[in-house]
N, C-alpha and C. Protein backbone atom coordinates (compact mmCIF):
# COMPACT_ATOMS: atom_id res chain seq x y z
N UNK A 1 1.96 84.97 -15.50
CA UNK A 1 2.50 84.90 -16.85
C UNK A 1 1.64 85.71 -17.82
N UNK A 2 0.30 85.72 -17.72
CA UNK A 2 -0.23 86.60 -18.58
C UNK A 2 -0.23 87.88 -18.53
N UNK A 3 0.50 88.04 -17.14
CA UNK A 3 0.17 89.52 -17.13
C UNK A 3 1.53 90.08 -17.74
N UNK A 4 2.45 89.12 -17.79
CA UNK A 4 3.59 89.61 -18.89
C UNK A 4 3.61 89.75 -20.44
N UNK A 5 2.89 88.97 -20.39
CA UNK A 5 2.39 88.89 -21.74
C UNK A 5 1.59 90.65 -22.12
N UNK A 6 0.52 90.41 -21.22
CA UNK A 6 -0.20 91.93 -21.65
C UNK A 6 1.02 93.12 -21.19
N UNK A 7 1.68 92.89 -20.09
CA UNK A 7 2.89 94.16 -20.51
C UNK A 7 3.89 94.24 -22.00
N UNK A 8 4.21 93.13 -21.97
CA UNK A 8 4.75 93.21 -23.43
C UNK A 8 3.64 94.13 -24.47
N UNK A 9 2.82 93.08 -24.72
CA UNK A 9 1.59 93.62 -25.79
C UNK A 9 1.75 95.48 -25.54
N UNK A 10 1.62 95.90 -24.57
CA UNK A 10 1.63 97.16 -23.86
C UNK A 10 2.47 98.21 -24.55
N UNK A 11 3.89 97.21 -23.97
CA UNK A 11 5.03 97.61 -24.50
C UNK A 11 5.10 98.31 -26.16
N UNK A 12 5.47 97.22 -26.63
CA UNK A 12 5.11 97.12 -28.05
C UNK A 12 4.37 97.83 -28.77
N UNK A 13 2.67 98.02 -28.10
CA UNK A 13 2.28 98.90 -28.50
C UNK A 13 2.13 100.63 -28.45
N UNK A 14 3.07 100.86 -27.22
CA UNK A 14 3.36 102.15 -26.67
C UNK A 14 4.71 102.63 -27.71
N UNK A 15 5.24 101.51 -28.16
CA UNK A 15 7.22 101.40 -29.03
C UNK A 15 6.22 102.06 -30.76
N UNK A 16 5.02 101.36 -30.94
CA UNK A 16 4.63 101.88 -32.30
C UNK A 16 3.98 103.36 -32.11
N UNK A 17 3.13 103.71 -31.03
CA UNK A 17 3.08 104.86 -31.39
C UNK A 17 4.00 105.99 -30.77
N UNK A 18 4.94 105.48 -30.54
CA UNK A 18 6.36 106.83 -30.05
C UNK A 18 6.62 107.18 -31.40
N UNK A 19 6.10 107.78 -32.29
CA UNK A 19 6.88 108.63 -33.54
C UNK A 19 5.95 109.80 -33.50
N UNK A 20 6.51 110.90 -33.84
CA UNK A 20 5.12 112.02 -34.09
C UNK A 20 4.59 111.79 -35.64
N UNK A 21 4.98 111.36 -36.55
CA UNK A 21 4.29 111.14 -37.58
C UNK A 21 3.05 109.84 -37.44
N UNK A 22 3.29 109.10 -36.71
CA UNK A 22 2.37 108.37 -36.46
C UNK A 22 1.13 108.52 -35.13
N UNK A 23 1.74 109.43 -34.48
CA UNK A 23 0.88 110.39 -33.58
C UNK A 23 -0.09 111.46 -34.47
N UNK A 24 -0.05 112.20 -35.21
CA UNK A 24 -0.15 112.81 -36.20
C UNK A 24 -1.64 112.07 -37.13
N UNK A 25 -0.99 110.81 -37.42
CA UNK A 25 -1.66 110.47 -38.25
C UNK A 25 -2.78 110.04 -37.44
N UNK A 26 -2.97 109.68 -36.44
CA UNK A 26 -3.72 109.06 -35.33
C UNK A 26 -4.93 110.52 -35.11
N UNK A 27 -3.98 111.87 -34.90
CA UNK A 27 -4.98 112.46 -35.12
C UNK A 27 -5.65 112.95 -35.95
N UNK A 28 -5.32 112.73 -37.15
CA UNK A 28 -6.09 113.06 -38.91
C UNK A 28 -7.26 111.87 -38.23
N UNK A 29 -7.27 110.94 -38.57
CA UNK A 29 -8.07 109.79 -38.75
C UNK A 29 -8.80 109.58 -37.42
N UNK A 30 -9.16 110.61 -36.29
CA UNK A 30 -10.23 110.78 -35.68
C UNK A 30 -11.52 111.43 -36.18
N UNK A 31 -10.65 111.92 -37.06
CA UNK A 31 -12.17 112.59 -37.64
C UNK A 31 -12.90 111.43 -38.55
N UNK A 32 -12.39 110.40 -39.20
CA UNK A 32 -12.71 109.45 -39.69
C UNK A 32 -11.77 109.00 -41.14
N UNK A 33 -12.55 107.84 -41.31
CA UNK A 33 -11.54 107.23 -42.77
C UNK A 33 -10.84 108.16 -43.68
N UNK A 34 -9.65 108.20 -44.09
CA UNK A 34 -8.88 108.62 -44.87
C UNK A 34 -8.15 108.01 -46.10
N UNK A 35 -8.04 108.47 -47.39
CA UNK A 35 -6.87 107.38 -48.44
C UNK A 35 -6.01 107.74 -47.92
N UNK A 36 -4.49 106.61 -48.48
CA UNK A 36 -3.29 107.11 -48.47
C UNK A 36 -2.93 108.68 -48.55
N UNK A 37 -3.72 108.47 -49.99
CA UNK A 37 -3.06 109.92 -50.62
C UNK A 37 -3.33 111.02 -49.95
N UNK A 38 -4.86 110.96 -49.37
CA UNK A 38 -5.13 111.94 -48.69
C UNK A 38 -4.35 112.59 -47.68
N UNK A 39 -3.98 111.22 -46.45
CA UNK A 39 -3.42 110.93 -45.38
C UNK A 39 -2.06 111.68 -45.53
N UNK A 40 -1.23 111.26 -46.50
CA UNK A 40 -0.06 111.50 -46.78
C UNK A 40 -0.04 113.21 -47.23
N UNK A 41 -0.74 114.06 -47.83
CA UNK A 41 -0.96 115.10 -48.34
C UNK A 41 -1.11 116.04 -46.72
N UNK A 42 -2.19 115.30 -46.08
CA UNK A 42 -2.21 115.98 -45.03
C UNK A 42 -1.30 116.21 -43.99
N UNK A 43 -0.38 115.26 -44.03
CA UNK A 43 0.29 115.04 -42.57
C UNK A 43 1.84 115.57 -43.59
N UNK A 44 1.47 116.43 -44.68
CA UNK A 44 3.18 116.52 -45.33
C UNK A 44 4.33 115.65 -45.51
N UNK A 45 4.09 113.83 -45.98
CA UNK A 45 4.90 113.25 -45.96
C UNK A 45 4.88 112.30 -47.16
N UNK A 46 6.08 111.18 -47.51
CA UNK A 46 5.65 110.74 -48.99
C UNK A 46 4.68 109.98 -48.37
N UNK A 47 4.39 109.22 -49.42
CA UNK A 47 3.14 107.99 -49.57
C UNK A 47 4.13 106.85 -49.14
N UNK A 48 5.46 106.46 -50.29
CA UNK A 48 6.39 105.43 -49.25
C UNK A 48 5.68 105.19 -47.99
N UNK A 49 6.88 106.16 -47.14
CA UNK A 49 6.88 106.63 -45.84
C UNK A 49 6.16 106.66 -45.30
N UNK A 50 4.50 107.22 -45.54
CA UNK A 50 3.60 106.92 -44.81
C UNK A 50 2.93 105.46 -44.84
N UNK A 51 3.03 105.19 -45.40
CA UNK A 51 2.92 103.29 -45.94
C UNK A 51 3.42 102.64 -45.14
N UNK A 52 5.16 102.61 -44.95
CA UNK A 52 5.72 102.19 -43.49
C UNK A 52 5.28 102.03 -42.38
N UNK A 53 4.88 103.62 -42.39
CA UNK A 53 4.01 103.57 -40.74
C UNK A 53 2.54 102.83 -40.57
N UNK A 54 2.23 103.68 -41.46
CA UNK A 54 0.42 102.65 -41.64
C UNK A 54 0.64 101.09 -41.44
N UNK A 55 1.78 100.62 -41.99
CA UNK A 55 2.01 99.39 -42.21
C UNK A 55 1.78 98.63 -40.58
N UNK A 56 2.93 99.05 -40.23
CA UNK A 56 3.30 98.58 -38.77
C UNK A 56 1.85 99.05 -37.56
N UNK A 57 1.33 100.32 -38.07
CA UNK A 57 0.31 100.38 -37.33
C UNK A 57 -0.71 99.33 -37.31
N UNK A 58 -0.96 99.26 -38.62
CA UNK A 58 -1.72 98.17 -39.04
C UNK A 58 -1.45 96.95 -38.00
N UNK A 59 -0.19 96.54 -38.33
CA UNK A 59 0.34 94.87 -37.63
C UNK A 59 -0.38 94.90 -36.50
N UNK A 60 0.09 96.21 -35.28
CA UNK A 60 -0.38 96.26 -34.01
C UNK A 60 -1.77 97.04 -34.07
N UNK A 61 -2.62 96.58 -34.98
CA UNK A 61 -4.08 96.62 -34.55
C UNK A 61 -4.50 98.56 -34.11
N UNK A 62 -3.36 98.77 -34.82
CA UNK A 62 -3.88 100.42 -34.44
C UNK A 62 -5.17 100.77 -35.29
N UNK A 63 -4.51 100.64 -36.72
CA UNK A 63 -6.02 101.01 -37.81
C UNK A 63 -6.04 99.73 -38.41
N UNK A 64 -6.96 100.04 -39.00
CA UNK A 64 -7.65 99.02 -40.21
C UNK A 64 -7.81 99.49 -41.86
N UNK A 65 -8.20 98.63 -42.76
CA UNK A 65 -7.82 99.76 -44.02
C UNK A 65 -9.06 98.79 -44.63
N UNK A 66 -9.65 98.97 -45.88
CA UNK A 66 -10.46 98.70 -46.66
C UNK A 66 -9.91 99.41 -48.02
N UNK A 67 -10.03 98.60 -49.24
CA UNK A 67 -9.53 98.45 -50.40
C UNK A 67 -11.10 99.34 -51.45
N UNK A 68 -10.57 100.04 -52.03
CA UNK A 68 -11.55 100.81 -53.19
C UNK A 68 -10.83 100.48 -54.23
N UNK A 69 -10.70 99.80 -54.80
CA UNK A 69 -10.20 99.85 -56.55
C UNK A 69 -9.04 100.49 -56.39
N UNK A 70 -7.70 101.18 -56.93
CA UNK A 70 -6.65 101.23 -56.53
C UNK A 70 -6.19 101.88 -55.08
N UNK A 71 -7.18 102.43 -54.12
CA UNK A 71 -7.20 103.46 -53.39
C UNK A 71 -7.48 102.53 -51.33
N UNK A 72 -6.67 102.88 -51.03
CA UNK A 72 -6.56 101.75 -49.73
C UNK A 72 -7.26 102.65 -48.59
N UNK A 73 -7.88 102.35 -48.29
CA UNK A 73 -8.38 103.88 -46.95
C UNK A 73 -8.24 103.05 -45.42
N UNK A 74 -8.02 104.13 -44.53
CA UNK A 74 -7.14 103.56 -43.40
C UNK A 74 -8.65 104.62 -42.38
N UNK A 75 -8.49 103.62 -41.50
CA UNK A 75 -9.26 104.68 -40.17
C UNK A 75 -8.80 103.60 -38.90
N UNK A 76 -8.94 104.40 -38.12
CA UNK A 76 -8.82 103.78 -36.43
C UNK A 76 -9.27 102.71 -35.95
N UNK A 77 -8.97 101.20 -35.78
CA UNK A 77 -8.62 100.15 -35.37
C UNK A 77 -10.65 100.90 -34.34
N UNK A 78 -10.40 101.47 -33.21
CA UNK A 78 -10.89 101.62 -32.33
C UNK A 78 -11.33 103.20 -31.94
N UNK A 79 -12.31 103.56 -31.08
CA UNK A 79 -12.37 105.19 -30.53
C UNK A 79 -11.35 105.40 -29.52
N UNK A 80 -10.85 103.77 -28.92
CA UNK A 80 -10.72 104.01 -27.47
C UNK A 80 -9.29 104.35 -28.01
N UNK A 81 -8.28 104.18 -29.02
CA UNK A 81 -6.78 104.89 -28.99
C UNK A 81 -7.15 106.50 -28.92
N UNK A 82 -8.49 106.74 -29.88
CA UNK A 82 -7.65 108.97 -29.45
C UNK A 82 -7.84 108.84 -28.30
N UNK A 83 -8.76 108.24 -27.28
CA UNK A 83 -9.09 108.43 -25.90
C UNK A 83 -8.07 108.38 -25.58
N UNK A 84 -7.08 107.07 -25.37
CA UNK A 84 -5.76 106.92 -25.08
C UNK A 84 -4.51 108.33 -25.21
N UNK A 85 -4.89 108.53 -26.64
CA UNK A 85 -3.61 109.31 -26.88
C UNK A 85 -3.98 111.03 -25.77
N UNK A 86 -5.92 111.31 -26.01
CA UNK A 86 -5.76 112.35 -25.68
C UNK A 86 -5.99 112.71 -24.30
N UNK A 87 -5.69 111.23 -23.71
CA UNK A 87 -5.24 111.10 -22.01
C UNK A 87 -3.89 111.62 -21.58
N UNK A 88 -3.07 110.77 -22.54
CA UNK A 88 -1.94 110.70 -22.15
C UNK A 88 -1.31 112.51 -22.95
N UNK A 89 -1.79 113.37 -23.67
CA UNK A 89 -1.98 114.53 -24.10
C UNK A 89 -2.05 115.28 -22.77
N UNK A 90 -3.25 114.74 -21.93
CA UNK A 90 -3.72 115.49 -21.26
C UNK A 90 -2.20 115.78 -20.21
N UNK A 91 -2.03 114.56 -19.83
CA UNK A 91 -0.74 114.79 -18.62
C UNK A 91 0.26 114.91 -19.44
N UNK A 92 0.89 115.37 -20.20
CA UNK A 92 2.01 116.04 -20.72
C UNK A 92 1.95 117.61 -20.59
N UNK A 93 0.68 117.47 -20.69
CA UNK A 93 0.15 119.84 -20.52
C UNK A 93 0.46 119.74 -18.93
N UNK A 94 -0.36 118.79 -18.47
CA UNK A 94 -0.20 118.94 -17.05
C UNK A 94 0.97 119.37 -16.46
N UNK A 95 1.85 118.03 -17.28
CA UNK A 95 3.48 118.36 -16.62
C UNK A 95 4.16 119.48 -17.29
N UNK A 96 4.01 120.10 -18.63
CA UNK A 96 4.42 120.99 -18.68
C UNK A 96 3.79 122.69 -18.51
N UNK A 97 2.69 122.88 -17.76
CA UNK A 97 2.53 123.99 -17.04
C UNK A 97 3.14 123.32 -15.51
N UNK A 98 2.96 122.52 -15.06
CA UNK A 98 3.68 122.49 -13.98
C UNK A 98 5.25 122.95 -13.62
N UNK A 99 5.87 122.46 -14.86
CA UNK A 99 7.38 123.02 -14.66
C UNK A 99 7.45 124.10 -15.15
N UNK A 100 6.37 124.84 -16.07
CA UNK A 100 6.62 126.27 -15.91
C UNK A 100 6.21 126.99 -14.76
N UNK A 101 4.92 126.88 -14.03
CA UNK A 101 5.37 127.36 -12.72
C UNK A 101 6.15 127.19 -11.94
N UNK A 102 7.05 126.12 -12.01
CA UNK A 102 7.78 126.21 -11.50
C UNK A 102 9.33 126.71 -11.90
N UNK A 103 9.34 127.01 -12.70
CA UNK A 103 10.56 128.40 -13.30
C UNK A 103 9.95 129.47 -12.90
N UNK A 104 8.59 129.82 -12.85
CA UNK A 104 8.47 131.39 -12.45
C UNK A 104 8.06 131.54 -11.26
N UNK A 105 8.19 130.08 -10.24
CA UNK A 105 8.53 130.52 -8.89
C UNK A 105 9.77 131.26 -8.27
């Protein structure tokens, strides 16, 4: 039973970061803490909108945020998600030089 549990958790947390704007933002905020405004400036999107996502990231423990006087700053929950993301980075190149050699076989 628990191990359904941690697939769910899994789940769920693989369902929040399937967007590229929130992929995106995952990689701004390796370099470290960011504001909204910043965040949003960088990644070309409103503040709304990026709020949404931050939001839900937030829920699932992606980042964390700390409050400055009107100014909310967001950074990475953890090191180990870019690890994550730039694993799972890694085998997407993989698979796609693979199927290009294999068109120019």
């Amino acid at each position: 039973m628990a191990d359904r549990n941690l697939y769910a958790l899994h789940a769920s947390i693989c369902q929040t970061l399937a967007h590229p704007k929130r992929l995106e933002a995952i990689e701004r905020l390796r370099e470290g803490e960011m504001s909204v405004t910043d965040l949003a400036e960088a990644l070309d999107i409103s503040q709304p909108n990026l709020s949404q996502h931050l939001t839900l990231m937030r829920q699932k423990g992606i980042v964390t945020t700390r409050r400055e006087g009107l100014n909310v700053h967001y950074r990475l929950a953890s090191p180990k998600i870019v690890k994550a993301c730039d694993l799972m980075r890694e085998v997407l190149v993989e698979h796609l030089e693979a199927g290009a050699a294999l068109a120019r076989a």
